[in-house]
Protein backbone atom coordinates (compact mmCIF):
# COMPACT_ATOMS: atom_id res chain seq x y z
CA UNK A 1 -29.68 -1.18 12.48
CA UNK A 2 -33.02 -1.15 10.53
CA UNK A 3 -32.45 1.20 7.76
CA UNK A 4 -28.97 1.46 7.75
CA UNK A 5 -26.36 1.94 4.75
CA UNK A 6 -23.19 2.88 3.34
CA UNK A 7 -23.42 6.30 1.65
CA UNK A 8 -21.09 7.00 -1.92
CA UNK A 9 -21.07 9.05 -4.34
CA UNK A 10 -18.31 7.52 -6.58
CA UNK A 11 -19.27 6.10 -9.59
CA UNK A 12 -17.44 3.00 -10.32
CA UNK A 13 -16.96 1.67 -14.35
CA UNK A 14 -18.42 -2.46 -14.81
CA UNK A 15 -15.66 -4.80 -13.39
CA UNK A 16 -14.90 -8.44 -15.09
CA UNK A 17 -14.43 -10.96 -12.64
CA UNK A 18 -10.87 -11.17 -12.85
CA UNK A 19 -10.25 -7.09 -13.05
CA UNK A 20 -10.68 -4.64 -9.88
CA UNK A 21 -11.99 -1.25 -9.89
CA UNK A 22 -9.50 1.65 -9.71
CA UNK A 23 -8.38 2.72 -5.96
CA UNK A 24 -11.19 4.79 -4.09
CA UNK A 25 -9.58 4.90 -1.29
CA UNK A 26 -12.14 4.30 1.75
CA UNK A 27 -11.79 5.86 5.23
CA UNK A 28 -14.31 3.51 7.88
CA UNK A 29 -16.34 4.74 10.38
CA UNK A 30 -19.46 3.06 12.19
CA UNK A 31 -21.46 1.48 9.60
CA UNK A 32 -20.48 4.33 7.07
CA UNK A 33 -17.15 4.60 4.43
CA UNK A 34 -15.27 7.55 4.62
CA UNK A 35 -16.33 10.92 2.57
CA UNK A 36 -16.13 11.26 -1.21
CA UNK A 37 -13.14 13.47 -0.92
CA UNK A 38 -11.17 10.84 0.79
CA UNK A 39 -12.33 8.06 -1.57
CA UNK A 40 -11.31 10.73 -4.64
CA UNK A 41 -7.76 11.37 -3.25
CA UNK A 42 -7.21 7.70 -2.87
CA UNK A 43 -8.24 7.30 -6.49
CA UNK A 44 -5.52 9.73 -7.15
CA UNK A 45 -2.93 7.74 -5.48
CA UNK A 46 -3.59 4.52 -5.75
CA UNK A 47 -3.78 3.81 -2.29
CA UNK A 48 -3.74 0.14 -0.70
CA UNK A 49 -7.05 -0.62 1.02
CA UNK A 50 -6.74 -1.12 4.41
CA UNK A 51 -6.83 -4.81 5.64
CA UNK A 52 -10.46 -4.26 7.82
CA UNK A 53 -13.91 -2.88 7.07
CA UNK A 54 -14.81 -1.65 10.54
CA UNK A 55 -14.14 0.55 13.13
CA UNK A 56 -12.67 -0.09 15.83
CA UNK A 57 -10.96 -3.26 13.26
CA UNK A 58 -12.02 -6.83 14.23
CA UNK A 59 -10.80 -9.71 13.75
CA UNK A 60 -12.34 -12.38 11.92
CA UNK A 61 -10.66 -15.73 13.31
CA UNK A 62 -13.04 -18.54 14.96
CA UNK A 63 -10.51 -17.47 17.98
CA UNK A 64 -11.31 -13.88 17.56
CA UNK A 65 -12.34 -11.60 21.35
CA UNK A 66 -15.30 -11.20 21.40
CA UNK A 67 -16.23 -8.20 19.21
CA UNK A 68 -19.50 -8.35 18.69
CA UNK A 69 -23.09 -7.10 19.93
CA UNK A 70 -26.22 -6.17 18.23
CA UNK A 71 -25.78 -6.12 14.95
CA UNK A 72 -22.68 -7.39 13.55
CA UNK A 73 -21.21 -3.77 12.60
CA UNK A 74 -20.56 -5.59 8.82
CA UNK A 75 -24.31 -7.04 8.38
CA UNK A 76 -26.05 -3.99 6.84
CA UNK A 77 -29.35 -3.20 6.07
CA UNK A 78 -30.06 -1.30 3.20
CA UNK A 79 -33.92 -1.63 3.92
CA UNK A 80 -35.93 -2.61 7.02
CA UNK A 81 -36.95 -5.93 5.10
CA UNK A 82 -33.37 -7.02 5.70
CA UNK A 83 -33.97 -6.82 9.55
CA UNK A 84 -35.89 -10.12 9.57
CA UNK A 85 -33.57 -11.94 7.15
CA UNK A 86 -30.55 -11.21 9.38
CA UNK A 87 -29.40 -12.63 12.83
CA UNK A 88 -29.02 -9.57 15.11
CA UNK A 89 -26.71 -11.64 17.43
CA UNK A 90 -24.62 -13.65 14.77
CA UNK A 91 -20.92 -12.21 14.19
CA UNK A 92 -19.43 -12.95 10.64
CA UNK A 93 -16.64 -15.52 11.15
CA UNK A 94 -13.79 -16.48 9.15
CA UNK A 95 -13.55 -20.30 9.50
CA UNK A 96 -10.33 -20.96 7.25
CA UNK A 97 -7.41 -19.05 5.12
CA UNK A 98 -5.14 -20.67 2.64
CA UNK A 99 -6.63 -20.48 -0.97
CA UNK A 100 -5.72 -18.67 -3.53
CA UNK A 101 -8.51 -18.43 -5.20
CA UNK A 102 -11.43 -19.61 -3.02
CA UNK A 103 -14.89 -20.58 -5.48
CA UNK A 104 -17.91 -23.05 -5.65
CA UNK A 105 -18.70 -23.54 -2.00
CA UNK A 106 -21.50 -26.32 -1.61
CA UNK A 107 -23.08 -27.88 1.10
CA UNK A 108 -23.37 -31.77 2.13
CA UNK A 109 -26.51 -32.24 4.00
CA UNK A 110 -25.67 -35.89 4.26
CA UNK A 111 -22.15 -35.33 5.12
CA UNK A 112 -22.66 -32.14 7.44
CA UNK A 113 -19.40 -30.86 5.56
CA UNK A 114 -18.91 -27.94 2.78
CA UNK A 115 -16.54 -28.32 -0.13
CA UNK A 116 -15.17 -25.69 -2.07
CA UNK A 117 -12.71 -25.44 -4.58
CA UNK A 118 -9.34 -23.43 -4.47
CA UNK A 119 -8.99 -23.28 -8.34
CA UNK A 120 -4.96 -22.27 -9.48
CA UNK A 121 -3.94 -24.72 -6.11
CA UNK A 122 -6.26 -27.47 -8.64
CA UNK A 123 -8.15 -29.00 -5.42
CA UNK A 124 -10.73 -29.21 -3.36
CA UNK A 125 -11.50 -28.50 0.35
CA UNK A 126 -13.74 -30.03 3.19
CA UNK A 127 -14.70 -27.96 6.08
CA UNK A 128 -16.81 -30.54 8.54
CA UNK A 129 -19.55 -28.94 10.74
CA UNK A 130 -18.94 -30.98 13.80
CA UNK A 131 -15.47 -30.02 14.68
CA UNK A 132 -14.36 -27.39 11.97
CA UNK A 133 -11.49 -29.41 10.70
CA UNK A 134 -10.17 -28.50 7.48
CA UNK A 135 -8.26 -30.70 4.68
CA UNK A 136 -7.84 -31.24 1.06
CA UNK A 137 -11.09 -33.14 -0.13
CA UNK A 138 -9.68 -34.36 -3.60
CA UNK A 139 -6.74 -33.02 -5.80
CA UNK A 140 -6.09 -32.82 -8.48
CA UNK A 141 -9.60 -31.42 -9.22
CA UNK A 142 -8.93 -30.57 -12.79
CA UNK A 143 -9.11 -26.33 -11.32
CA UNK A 144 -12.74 -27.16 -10.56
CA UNK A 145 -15.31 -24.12 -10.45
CA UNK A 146 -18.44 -24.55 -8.94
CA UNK A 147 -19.96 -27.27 -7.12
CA UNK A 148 -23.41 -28.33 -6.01
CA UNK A 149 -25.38 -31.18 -4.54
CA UNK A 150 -28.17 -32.71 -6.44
CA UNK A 151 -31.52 -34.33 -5.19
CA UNK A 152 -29.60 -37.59 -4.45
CA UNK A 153 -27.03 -35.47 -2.69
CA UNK A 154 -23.89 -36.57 -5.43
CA UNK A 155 -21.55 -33.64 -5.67
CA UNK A 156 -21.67 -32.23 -9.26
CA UNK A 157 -18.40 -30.33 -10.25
CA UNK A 158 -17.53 -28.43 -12.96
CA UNK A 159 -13.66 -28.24 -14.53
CA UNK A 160 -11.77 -25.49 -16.11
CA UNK A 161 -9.42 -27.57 -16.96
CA UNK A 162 -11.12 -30.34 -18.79
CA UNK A 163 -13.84 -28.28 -19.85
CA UNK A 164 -16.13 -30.77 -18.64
CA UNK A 165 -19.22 -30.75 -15.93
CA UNK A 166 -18.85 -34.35 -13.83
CA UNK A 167 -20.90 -35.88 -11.23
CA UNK A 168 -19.54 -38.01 -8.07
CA UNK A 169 -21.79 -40.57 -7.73
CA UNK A 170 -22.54 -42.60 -4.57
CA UNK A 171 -20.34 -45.41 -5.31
CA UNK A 172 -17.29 -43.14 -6.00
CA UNK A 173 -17.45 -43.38 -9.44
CA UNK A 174 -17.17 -39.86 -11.78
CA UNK A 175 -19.33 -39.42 -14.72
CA UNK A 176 -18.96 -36.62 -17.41
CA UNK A 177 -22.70 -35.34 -17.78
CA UNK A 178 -21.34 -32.46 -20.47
CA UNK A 179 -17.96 -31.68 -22.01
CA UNK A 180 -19.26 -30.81 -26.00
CA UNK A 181 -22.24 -29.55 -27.39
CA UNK A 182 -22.75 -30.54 -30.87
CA UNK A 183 -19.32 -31.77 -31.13
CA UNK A 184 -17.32 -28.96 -29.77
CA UNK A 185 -16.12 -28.33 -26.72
CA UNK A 186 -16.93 -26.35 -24.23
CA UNK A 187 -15.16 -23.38 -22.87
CA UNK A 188 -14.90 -23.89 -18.94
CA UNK A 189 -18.11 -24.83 -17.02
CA UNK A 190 -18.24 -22.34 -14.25
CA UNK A 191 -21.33 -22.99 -12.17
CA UNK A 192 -23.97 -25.85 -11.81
CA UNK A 193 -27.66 -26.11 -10.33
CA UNK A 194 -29.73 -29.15 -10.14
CA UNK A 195 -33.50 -29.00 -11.07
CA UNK A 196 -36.15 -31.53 -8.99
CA UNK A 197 -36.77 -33.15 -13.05
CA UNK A 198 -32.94 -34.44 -12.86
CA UNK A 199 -31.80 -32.04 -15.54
CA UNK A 200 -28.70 -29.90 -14.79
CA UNK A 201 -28.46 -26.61 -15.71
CA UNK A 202 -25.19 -24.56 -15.80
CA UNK A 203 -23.03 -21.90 -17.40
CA UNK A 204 -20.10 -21.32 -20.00
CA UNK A 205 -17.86 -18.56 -19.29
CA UNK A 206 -14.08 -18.61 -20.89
CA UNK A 207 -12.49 -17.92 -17.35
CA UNK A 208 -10.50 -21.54 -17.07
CA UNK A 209 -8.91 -19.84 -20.48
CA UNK A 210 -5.58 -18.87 -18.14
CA UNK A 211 -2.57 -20.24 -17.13
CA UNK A 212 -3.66 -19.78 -13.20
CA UNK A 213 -7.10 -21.15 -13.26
CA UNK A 214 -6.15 -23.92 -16.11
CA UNK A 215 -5.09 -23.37 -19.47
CA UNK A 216 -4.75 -21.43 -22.71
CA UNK A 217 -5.66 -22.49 -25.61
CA UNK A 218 -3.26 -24.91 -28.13
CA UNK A 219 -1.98 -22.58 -30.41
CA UNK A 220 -3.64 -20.20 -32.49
CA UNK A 221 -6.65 -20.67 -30.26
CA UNK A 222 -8.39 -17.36 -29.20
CA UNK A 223 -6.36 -17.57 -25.79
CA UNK A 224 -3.34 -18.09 -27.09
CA UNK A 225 -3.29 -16.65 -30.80
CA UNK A 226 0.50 -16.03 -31.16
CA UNK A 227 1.46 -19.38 -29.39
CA UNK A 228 3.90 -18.13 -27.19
CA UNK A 229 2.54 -20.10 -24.34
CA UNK A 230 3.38 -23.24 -24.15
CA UNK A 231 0.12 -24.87 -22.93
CA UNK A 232 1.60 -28.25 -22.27
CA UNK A 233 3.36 -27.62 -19.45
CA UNK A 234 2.50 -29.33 -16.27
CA UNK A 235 -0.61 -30.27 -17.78
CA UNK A 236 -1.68 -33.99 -19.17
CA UNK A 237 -0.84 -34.39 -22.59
CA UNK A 238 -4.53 -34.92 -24.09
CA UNK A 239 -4.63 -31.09 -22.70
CA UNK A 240 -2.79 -29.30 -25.33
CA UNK A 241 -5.20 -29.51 -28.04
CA UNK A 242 -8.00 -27.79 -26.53
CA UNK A 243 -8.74 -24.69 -27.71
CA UNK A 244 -11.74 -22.48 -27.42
CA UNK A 245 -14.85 -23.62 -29.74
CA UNK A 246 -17.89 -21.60 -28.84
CA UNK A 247 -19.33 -18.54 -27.56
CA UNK A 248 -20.20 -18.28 -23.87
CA UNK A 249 -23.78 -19.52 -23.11
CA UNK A 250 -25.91 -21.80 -20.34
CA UNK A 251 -27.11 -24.66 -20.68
CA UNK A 252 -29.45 -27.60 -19.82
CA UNK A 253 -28.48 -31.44 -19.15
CA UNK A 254 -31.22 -33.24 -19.61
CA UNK A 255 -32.00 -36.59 -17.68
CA UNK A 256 -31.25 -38.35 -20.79
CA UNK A 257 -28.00 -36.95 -21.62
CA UNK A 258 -29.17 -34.30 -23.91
CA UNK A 259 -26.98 -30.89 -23.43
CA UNK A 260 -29.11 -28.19 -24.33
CA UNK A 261 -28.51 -24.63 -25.24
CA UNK A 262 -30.78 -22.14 -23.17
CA UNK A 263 -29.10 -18.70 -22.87
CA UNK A 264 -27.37 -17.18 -25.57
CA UNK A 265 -24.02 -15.57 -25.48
CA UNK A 266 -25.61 -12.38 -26.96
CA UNK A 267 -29.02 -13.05 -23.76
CA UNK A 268 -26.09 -13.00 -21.39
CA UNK A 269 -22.45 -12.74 -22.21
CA UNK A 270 -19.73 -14.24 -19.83
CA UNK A 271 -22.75 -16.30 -17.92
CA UNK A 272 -21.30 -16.76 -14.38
CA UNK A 273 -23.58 -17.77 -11.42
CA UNK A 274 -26.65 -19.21 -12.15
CA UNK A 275 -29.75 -20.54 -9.78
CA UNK A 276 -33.45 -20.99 -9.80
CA UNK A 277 -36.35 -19.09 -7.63
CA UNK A 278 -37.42 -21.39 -5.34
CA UNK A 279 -40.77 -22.18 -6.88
CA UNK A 280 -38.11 -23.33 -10.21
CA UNK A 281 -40.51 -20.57 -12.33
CA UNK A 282 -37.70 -18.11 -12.84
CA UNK A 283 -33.99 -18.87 -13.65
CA UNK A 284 -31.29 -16.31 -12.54
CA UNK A 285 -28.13 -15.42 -14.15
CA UNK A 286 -24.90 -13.40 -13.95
CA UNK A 287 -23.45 -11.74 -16.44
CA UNK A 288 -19.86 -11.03 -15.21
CA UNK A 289 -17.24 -9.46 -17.27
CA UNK A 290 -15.05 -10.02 -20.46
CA UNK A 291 -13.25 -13.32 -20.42
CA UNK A 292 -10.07 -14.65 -21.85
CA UNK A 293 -10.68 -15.20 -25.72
CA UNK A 294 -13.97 -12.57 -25.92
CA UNK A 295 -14.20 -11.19 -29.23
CA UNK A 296 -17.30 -9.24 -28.04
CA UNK A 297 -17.94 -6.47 -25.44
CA UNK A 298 -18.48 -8.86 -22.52
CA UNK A 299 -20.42 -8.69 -19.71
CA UNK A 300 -21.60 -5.43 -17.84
CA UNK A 301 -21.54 -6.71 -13.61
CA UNK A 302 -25.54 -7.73 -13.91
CA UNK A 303 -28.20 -10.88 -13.21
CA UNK A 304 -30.60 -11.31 -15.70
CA UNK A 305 -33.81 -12.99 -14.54
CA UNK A 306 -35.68 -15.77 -17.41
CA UNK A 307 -38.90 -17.18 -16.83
CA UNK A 308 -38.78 -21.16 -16.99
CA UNK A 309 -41.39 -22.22 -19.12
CA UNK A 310 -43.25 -25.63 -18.72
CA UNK A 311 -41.51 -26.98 -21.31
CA UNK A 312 -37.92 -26.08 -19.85
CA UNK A 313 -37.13 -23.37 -22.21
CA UNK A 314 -36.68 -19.79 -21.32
CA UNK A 315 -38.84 -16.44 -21.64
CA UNK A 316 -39.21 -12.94 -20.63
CA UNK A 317 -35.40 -12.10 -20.55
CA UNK A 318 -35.09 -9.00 -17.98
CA UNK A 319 -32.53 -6.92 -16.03
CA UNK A 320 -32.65 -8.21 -12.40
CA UNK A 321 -30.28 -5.94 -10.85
CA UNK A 322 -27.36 -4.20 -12.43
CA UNK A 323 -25.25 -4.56 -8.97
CA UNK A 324 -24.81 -0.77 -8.50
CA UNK A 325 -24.74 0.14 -4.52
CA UNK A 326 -24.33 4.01 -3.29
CA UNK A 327 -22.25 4.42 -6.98
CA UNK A 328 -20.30 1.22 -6.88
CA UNK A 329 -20.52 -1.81 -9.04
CA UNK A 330 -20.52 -4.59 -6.78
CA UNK A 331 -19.84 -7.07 -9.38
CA UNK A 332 -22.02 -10.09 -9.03
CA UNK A 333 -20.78 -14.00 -9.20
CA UNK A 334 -22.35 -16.56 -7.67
CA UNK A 335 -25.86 -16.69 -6.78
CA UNK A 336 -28.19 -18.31 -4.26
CA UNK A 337 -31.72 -17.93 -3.70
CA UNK A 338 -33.46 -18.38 0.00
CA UNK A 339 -36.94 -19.35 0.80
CA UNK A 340 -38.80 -16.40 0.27
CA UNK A 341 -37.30 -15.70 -2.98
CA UNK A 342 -34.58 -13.17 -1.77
CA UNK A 343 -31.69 -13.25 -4.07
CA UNK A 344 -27.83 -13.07 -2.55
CA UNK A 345 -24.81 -12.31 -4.76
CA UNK A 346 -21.46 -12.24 -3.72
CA UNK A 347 -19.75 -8.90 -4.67
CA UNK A 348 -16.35 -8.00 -6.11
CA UNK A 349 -16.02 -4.48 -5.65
CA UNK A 350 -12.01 -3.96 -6.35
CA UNK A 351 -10.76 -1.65 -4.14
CA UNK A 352 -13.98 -0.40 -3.24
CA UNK A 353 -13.03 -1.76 0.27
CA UNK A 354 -16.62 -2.09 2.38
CA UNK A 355 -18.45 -2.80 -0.69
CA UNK A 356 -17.23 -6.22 -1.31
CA UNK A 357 -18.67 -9.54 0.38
CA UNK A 358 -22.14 -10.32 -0.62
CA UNK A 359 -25.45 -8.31 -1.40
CA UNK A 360 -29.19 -9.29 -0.80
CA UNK A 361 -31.90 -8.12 -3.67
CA UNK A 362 -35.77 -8.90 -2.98
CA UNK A 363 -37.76 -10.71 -5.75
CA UNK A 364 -38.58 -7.70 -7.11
CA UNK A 365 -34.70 -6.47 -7.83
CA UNK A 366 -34.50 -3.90 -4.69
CA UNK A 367 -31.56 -3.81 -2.51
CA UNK A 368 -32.02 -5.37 0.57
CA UNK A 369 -29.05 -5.28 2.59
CA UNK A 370 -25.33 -6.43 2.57
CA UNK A 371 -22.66 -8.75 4.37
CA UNK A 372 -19.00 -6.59 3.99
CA UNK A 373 -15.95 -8.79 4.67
CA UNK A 374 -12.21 -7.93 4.19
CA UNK A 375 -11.99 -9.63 1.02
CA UNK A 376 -13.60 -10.26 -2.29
CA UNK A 377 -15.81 -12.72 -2.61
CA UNK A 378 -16.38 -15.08 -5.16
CA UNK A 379 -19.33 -17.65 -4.42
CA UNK A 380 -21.58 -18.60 -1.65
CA UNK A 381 -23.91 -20.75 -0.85
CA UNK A 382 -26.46 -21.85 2.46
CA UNK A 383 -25.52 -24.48 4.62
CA UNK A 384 -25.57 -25.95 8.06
CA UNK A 385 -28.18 -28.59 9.39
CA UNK A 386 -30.69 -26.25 9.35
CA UNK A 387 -29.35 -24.57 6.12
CA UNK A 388 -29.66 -21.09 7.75
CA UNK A 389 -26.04 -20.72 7.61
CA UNK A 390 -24.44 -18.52 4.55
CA UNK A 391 -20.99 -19.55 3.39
CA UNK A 392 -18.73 -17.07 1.40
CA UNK A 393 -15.77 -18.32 -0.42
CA UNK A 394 -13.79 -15.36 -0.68
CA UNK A 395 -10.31 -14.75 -2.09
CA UNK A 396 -8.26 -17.08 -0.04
CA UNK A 397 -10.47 -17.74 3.05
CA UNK A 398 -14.09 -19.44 3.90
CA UNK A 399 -16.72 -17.05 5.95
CA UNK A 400 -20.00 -17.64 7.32
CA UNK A 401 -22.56 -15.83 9.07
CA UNK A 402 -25.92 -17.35 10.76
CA UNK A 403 -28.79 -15.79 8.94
CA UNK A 404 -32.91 -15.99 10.13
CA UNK A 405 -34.46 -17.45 6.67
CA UNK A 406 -33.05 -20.47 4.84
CA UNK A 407 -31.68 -21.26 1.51
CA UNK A 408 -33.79 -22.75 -1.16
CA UNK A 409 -31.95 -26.52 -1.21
CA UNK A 410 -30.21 -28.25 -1.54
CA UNK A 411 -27.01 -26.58 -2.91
């Protein structure tokens, strides 16, 4: 498998998060997607993608045949780095289906369980390691986003609905660590990170902004500027008065309480994913797409790296990786780092069936290789008592797939 890729020529225009690229149409073969011409003619018609990546198609199901051998025909190596990151025996499994819209997977080391959220169902889902039983973890979840573990292993969420980023703490109680800065609220916290100093750092994207992830703004509001939705509808009443405040941006909880802005909207607009290098020197962030309420271009579908200074505060803004592969914008979401400072993004590639699932990008911004899976995925993380497992939360189902490094912990 060692130097093995998908080949395309199609160019492919930046995709938001919520917006797919046009139909190219894909034709599977081996480890290679079907010609240009094919992908060109399915432009043209708008074809449906087919419902598998590989040939002969596979199943994904924990009770799938066996299917199998060296290498997992959807593990792909773009470079012969990839080889020793990978598991050559290790299948891609789908452990569960049933969201419908699958984010924030994080890993309990404590518990041995991963929680996820399925955001327009508003709850959250436990998987536990030991038995693979599946079941709602909490609802309502206020459409949580992202979710991570801290040093002291309490499960830090962050709400669409609320606009708020909270923190389950040991003795079950829930405390709001962020829901203003300087006295306006925030947009909808998408994705969290804990630091070893006890600050939190995370990002402000307008994507709770919709009726299926959360909710418009009150009237007038960017989201809702003609008022013709009625934003108080199945939603508690101190919810109808929220309206969008403040450009998207990241930022920093201190220890204290201080919320800190880091990244500007204008640094990196529609801030999605967000993690640290393991060494906690450089700070990584997605840029995703345009966002309900943007009065600005948006994001383009790139991670932008930032140095982390001594002092907490950010430097040396740079393009990490624009998410391009073989002409097609993979576009990036969540973000995990593993040990040796390899960075993984899940990929939402539209209808750009074969690209989508998750890609891996050296320190240095080079592609690596890529996990393809039959659906788009929205977040990962590593998990797993040896935290060598990687989790994708994808559209409406969990996946997994054994890897040979580790993630940098402990989300």
């Amino acid at each position: 498998m060692a130097g093995i890729s998908c080949s395309s020529n199609a160019a492919a225009s930046p995709l938001s998060r919520r917006q797919a690229l046009g139909a190219l149409g894909v034709g599977a073969a081996g480890l290679a997607l079907g010609s240009a011409s094919a992908r060109a003619e399915g432009a043209a018609g708008a074809a449906e993608p087919p419902s598998t990546v590989t040939t002969p198609p596979r199943s994904f199901a924990t009770d799938a045949p066996p299917n199998v051998y060296f290498w997992d025909p959807d593990v792909i190596a773009a470079d012969p780095a990839f080889n020793g990151l990978a598991q050559p025996n290790a299948p891609v499994q789908r452990l569960w289906t049933g969201a419908l819209w699958a984010e924030g997977p994080a890993w309990s080391a404590v518990g041995r369980y991963l929680v996820w959220s399925d955001i327009p169902k508003n709850r959250q889902m436990r998987w536990l390691e030991d038995d693979g039983h599946v079941s709602e973890f909490r609802a309502p979840s206020n459409n949580s986003n992202g979710n991570s573990f801290d040093y002291q292993g309490r499960q830090l969420s962050c709400e669409h609905l609320t606009r708020r980023v909270v923190r389950y703490e040991l003795d079950g109680a829930v405390t709001i660590l962020a829901d203003r800065f300087e006295g306006k609220r925030l947009n909808s916290p998408n994705d969290v990170v804990a630091h070893p100093d006890g600050s939190y750092w995370f990002t402000d994207p307008p994507y709770g902004g919709q009726l299926y992830e959360g909710a418009v703004d009150a009237a007038g509001g960017p989201t809702n500027p003609d008022g013709l939705i009625n934003n108080r509808l199945g939603q508690p009443p101190e919810i109808g008065e929220a309206r969008r405040e403040l450009p998207t941006a990241c930022y920093r909880i201190d220890p204290n309480g201080d919320v800190a802005r880091v990244v500007t909207e204008e640094e990196a607009p529609d801030p999605n994913g967000i993690c640290f290098s393991p060494d906690f020197k450089t700070l990584y962030v997605v840029s995703t797409g345009k966002g309900p309420g943007d009065a600005g271009p948006g994001g383009k579908g790139e991670v932008y790296a930032f140095d982390v200074d001594p002092d907490n505060t950010l430097s040396n803004r740079r393009l990490f990786t624009d998410c391009m592969v073989d002409g097609v914008k993979c576009g990036p979401d969540g973000v995990r780092a593993d040990v040796n400072g390899n960075i993984w993004c899940s990929s939402n590639a539209g209808r750009a069936v074969g690209y989508s699932g998750v890609t891996c990008w050296s320190p240095e911004g080079k592609l690596l290789g890529r996990i393809r899976i039959p659906e788009i995925c929205g977040n990962i993380c590593f998990g797993g008592p040896k935290r060598n497992r990687l989790f994708m939360a994808a559209s409406q189902s969990i996946y997994a797939v054994y890897l040979a490094t580790q993630g940098a912990g402990p989300a």
